[in-house]
C-alpha atoms as a PDB file:
ATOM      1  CA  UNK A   1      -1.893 -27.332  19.363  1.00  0.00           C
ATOM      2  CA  UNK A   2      -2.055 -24.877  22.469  1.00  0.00           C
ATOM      3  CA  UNK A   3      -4.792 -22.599  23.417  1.00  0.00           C
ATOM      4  CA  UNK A   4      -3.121 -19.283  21.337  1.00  0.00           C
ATOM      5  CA  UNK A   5      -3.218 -21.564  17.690  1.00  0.00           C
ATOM      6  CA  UNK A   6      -6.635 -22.685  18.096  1.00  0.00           C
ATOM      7  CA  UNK A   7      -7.771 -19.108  18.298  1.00  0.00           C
ATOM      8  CA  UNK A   8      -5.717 -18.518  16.174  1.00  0.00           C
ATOM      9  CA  UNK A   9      -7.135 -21.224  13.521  1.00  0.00           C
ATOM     10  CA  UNK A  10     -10.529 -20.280  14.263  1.00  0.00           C
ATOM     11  CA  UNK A  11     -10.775 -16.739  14.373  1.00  0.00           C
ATOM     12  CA  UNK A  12     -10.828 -15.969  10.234  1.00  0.00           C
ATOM     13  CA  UNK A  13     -13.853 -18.792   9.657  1.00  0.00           C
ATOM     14  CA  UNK A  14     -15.141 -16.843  12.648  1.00  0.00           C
ATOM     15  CA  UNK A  15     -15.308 -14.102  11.124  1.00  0.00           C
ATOM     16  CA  UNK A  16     -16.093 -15.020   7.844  1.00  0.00           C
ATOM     17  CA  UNK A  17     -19.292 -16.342   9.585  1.00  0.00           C
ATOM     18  CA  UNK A  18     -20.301 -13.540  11.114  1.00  0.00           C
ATOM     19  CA  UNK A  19     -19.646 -11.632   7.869  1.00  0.00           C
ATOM     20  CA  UNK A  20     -21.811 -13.795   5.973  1.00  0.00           C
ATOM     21  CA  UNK A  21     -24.504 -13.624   8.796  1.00  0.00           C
ATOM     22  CA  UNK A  22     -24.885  -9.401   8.480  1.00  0.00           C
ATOM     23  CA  UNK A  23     -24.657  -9.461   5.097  1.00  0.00           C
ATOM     24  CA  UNK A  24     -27.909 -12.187   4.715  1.00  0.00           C
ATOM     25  CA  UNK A  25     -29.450  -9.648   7.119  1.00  0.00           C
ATOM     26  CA  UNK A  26     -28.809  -7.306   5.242  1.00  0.00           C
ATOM     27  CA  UNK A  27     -30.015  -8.802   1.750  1.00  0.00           C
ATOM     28  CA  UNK A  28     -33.594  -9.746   3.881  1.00  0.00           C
ATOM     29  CA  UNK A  29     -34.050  -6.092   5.026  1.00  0.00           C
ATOM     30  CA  UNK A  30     -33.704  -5.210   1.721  1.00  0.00           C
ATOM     31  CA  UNK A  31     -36.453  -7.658   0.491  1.00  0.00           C
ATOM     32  CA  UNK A  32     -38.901  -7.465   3.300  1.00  0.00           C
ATOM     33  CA  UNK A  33     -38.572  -3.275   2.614  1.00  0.00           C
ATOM     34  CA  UNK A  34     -39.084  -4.145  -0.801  1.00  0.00           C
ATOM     35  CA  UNK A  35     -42.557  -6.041  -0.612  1.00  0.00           C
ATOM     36  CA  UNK A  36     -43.321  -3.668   2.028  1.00  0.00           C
ATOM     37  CA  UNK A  37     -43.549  -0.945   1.093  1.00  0.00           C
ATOM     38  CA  UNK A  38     -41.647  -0.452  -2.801  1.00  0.00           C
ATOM     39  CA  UNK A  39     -43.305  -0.218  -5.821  1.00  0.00           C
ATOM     40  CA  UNK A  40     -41.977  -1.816  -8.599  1.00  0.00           C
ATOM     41  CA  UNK A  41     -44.182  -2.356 -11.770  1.00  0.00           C
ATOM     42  CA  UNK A  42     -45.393  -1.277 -13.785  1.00  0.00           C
ATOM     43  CA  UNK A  43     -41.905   0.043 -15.411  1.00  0.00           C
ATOM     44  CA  UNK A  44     -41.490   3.874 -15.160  1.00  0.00           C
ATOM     45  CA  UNK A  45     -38.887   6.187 -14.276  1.00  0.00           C
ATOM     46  CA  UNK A  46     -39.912   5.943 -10.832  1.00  0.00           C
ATOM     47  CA  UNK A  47     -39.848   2.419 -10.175  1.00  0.00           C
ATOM     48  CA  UNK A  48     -36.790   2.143 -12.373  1.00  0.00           C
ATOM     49  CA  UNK A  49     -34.883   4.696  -9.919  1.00  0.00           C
ATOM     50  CA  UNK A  50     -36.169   2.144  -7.685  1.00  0.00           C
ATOM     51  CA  UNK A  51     -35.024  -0.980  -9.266  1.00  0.00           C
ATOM     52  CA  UNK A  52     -31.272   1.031  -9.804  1.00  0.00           C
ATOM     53  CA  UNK A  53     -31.187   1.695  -6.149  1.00  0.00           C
ATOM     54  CA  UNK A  54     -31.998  -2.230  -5.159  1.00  0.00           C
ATOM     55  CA  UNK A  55     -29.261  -3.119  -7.265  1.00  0.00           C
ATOM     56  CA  UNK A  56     -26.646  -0.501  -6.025  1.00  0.00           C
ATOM     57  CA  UNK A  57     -27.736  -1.726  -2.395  1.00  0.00           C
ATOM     58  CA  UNK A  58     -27.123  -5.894  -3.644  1.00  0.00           C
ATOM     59  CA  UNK A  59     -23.815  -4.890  -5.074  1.00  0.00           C
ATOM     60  CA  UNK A  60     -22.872  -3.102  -1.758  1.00  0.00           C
ATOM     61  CA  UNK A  61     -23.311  -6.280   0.018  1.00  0.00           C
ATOM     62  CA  UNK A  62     -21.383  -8.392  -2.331  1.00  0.00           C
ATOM     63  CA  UNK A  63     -18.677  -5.888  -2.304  1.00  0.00           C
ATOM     64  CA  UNK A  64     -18.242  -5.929   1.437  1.00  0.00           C
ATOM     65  CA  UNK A  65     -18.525  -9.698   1.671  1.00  0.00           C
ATOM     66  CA  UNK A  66     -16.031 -10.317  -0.682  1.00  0.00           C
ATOM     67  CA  UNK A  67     -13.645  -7.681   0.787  1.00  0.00           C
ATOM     68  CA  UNK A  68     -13.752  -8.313   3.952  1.00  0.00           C
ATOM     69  CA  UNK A  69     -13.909 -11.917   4.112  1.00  0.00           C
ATOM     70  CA  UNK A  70     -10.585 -12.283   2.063  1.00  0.00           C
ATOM     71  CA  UNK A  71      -8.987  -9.971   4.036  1.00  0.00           C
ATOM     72  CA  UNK A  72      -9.761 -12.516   6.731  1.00  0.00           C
ATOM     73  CA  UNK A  73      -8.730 -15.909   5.645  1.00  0.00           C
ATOM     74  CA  UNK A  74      -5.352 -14.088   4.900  1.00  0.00           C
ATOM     75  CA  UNK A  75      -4.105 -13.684   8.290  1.00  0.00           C
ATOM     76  CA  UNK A  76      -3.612 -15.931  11.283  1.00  0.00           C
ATOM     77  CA  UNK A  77      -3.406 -13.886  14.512  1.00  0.00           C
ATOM     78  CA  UNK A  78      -4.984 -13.464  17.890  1.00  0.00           C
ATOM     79  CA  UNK A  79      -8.216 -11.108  17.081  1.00  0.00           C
ATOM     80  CA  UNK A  80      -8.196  -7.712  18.732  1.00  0.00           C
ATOM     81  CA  UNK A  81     -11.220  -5.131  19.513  1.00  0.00           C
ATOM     82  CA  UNK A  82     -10.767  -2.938  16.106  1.00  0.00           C
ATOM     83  CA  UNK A  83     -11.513  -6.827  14.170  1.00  0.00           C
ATOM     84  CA  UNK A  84     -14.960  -6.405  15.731  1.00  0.00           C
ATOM     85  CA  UNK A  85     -15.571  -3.403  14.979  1.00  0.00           C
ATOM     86  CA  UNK A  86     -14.310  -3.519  11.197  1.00  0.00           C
ATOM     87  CA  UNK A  87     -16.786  -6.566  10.703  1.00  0.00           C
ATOM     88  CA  UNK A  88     -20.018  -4.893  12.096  1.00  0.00           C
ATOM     89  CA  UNK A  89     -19.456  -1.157  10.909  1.00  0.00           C
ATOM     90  CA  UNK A  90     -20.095  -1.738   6.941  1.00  0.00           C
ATOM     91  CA  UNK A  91     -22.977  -3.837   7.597  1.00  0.00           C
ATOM     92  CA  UNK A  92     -25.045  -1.570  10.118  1.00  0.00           C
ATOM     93  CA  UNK A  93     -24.574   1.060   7.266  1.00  0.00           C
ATOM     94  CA  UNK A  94     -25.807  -0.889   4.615  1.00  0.00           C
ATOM     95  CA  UNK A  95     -29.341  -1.380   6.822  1.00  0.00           C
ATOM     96  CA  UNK A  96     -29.591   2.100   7.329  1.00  0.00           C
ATOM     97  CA  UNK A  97     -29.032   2.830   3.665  1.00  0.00           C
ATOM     98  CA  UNK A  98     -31.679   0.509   3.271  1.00  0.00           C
ATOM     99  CA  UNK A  99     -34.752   2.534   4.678  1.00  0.00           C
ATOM    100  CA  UNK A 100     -33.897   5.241   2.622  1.00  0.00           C
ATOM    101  CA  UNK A 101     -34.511   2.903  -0.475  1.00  0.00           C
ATOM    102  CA  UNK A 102     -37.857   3.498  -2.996  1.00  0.00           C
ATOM    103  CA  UNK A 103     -38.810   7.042  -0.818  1.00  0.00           C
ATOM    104  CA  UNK A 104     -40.525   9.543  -2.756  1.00  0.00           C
ATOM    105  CA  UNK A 105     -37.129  11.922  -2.474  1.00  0.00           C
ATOM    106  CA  UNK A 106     -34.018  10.054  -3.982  1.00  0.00           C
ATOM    107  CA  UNK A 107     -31.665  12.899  -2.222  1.00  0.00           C
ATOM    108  CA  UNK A 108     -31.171  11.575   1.081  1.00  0.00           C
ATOM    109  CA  UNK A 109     -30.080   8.441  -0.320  1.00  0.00           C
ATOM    110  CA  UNK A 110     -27.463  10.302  -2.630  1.00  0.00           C
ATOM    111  CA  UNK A 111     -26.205  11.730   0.521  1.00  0.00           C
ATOM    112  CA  UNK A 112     -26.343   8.553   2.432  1.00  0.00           C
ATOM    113  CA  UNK A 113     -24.272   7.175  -0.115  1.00  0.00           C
ATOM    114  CA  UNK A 114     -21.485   9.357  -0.243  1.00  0.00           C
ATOM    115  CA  UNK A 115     -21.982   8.965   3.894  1.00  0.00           C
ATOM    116  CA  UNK A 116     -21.393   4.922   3.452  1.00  0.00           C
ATOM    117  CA  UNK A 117     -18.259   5.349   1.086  1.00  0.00           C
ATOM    118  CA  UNK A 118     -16.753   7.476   3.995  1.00  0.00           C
ATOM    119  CA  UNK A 119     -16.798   5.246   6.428  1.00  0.00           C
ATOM    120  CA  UNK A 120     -16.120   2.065   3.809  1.00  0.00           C
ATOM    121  CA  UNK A 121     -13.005   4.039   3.110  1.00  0.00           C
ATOM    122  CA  UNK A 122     -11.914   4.423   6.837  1.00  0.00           C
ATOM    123  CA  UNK A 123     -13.272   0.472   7.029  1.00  0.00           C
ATOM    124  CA  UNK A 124     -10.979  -0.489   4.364  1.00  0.00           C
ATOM    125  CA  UNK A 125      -7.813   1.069   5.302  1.00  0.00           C
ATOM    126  CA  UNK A 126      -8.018   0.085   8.779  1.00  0.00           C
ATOM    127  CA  UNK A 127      -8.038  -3.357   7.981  1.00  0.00           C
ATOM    128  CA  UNK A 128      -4.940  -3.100   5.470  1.00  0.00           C
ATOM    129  CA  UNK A 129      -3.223  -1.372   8.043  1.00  0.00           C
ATOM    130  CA  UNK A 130      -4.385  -4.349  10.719  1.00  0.00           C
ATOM    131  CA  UNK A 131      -2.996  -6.526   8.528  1.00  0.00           C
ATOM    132  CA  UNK A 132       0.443  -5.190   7.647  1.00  0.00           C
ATOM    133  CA  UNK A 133       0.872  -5.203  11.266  1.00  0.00           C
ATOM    134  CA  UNK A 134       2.076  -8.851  10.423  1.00  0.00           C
ATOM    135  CA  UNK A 135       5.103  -8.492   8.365  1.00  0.00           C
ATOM    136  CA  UNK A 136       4.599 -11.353   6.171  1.00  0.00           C
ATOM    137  CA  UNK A 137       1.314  -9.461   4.493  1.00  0.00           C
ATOM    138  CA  UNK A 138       3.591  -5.780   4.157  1.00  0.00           C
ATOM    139  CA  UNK A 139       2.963  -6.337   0.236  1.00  0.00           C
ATOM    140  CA  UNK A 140      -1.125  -5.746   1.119  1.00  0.00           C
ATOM    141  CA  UNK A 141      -0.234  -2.125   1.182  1.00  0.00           C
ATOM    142  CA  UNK A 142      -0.867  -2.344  -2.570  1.00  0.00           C
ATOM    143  CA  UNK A 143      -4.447  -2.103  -1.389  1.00  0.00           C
ATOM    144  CA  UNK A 144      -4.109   1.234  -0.013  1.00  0.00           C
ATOM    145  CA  UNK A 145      -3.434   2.938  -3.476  1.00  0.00           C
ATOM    146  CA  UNK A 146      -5.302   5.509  -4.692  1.00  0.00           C
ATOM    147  CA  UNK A 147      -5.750   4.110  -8.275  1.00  0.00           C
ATOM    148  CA  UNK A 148      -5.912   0.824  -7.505  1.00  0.00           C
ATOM    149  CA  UNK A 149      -9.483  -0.335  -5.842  1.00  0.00           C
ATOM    150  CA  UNK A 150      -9.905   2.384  -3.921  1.00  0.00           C
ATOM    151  CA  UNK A 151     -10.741   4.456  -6.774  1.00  0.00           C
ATOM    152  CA  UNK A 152     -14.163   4.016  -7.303  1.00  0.00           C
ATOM    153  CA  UNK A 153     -14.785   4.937  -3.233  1.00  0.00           C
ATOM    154  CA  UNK A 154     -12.378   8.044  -3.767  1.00  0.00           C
ATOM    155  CA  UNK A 155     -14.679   9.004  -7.072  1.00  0.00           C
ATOM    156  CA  UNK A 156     -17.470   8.275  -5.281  1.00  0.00           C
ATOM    157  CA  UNK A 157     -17.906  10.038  -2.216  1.00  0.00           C
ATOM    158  CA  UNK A 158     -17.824  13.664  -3.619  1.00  0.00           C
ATOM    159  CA  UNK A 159     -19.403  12.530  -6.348  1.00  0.00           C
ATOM    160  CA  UNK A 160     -22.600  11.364  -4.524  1.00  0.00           C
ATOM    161  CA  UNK A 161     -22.142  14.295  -1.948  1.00  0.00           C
ATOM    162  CA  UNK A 162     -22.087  16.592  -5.236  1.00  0.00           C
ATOM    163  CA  UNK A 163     -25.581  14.939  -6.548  1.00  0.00           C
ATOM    164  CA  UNK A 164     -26.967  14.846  -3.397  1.00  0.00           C
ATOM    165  CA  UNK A 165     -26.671  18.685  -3.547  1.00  0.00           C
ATOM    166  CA  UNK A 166     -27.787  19.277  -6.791  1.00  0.00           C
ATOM    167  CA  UNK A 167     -30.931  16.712  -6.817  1.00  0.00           C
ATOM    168  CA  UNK A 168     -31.807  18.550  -2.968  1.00  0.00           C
ATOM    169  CA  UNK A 169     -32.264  21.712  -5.237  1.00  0.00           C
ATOM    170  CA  UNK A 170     -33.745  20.139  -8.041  1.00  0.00           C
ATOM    171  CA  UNK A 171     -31.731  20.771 -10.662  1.00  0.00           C
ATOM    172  CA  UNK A 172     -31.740  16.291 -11.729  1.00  0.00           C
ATOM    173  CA  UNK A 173     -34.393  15.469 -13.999  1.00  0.00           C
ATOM    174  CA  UNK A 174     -36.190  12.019 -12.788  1.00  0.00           C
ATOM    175  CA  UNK A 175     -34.720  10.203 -16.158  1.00  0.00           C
ATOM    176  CA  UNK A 176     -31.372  11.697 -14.215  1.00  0.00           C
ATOM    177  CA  UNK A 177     -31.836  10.603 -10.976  1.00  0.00           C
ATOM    178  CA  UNK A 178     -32.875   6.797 -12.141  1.00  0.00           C
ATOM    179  CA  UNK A 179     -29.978   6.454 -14.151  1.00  0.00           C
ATOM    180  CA  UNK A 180     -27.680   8.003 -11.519  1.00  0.00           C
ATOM    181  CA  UNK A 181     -29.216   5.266  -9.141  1.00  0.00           C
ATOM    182  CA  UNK A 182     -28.637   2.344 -11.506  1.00  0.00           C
ATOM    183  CA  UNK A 183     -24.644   3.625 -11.506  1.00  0.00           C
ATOM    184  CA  UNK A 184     -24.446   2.198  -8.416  1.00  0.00           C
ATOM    185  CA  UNK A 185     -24.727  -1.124  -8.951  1.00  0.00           C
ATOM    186  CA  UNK A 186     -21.954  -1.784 -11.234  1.00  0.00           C
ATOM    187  CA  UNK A 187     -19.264   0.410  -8.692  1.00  0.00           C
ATOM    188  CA  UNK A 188     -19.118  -1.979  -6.054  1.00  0.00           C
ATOM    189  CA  UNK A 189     -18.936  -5.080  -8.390  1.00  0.00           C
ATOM    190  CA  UNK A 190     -15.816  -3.315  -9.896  1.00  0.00           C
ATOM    191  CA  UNK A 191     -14.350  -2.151  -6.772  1.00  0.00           C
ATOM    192  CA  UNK A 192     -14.437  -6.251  -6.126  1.00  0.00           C
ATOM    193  CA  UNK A 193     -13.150  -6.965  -9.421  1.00  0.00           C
ATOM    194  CA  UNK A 194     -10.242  -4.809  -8.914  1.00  0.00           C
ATOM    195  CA  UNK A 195      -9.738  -5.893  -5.040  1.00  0.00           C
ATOM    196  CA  UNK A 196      -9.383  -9.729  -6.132  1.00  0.00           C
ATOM    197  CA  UNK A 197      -6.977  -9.078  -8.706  1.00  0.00           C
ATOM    198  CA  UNK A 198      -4.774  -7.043  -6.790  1.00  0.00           C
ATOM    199  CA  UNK A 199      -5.361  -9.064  -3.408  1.00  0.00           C
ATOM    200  CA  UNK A 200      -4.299 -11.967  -5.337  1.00  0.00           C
ATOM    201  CA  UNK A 201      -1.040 -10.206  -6.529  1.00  0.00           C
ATOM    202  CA  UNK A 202      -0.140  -9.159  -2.807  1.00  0.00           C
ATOM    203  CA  UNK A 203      -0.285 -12.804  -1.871  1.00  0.00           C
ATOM    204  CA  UNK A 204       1.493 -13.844  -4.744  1.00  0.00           C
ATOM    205  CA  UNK A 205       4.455 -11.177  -3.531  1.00  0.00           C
ATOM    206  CA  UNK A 206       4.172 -12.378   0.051  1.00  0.00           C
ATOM    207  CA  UNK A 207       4.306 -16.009  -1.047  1.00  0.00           C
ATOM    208  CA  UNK A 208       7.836 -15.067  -3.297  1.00  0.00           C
ATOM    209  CA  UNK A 209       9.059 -12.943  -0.045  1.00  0.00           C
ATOM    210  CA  UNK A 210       8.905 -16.160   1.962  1.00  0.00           C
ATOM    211  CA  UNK A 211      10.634 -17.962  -0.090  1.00  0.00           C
ATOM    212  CA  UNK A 212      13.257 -15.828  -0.790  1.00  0.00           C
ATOM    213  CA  UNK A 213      13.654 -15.464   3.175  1.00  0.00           C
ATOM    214  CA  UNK A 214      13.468 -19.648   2.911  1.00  0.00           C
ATOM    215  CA  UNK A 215      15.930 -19.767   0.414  1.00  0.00           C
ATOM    216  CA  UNK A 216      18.711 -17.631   2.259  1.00  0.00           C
ATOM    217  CA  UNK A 217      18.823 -20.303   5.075  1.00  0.00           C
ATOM    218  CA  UNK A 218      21.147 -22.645   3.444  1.00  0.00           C
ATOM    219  CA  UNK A 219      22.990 -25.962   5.538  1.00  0.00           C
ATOM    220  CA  UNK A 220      26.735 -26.060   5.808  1.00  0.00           C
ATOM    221  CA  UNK A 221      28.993 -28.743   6.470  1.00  0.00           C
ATOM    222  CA  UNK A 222      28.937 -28.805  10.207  1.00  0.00           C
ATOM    223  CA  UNK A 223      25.645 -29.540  10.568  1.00  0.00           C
ATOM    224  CA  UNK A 224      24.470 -25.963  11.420  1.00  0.00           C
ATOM    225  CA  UNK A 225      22.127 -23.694   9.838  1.00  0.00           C
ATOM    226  CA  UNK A 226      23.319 -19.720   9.010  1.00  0.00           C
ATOM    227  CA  UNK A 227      22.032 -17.058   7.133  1.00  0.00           C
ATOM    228  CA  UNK A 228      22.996 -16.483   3.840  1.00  0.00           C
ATOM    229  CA  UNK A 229      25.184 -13.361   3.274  1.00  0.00           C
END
């Protein structure tokens, strides 16, 4: 194997490395915060608000891990600059997001959030759009669609700009804002949900685009091979 395979080869467990790497950062910053500075019992609305934002911040992380890593085992190209950036940009949100976790105003982190599903968004499609750059993985642009995974980030953004707003000028109740809070754990679980299924019905198409291209390469008589008409 040459010098361009290898890299080749090793680039998506590279990544996928690196991936998991942030995102275990990211799960510690969230704990060390946590017995920091958080309180969490006894059970009350406040500490509940807390609890719901914990879990929005867990799913997060699963969400981009399983997103992003599967969008990296499915190609097999030389890396380029935008790769790098793709891989650290989610993450470094994610740790930001995570000082604004437990404070006394829940506000800033509605805004924050609606902040983070912006750039997720731009995240997301630029690494679609990376990887139908190789024309074996065009059928990934079923990614891109608006109701398909990338619905919950399309809700979500003016949706957590729009409570951001209204909580700034008080017009949430606590019991609001904790249950508002606890919403976001369950979004990025089914953003996931709905990014396997349909990732694994773009490879499915790729995989029956192949071999149809395989299967119009037939062998005639002289030896020779010729396309299929």
């Amino acid at each position: 194997m040459n010098l361009e395979g290898r890299i080749k080869e090793q680039f998506p467990a590279l990544v996928v490395t690196l991936l998991s790497v942030l995102i275990g950062l990211c799960f510690g910053d969230l704990v060390g915060i946590a017995r920091a500075r958080m309180t969490l019992w006894p059970l009350d609305v406040g500490t509940l608000r807390t609890w719901g934002q914990i879990f929005s911040m867990a799913g997060c992380c699963v969400s981009v891990w399983v997103v992003f890593s599967h969008m990296a085992i499915s190609r097999l190209r030389l890396p380029m600059f935008a790769d790098c950036l793709v891989v650290f940009l989610t993450p470094l949100m994610i740790l930001f997001a995570n000082s604004l976790v437990g404070q006394k105003e829940i506000w800033p982190w509605f805004y924050f959030a609606s902040a983070y599903l912006t750039v997720a968004l731009v995240s997301w499609q630029w690494q679609i759009r990376i990887a139908m750059a190789d024309s074996e993985l065009s059928s990934f642009a079923r990614l891109l669609r608006p109701l398909g995974p990338l619905s919950v980030i399309y809700f979500g953004i003016p949706f957590y700009a729009a409570i951001g707003w209204a909580d700034s000028h008080g017009f949430l109740s606590p019991l609001m804002e904790a249950a508002i809070a606890f919403g976001g754990g369950p979004a990025p679980l089914l953003t996931s949900w709905i990014f396997i299924s349909e990732w694994r019905t773009a490879v499915a198409q790729a995989e029956a685009s192949e071999f149809q291209a395989g299967a119009a390469v037939r062998p005639v008589d002289d030896g020779w091979w010729w396309i299929g008409a």
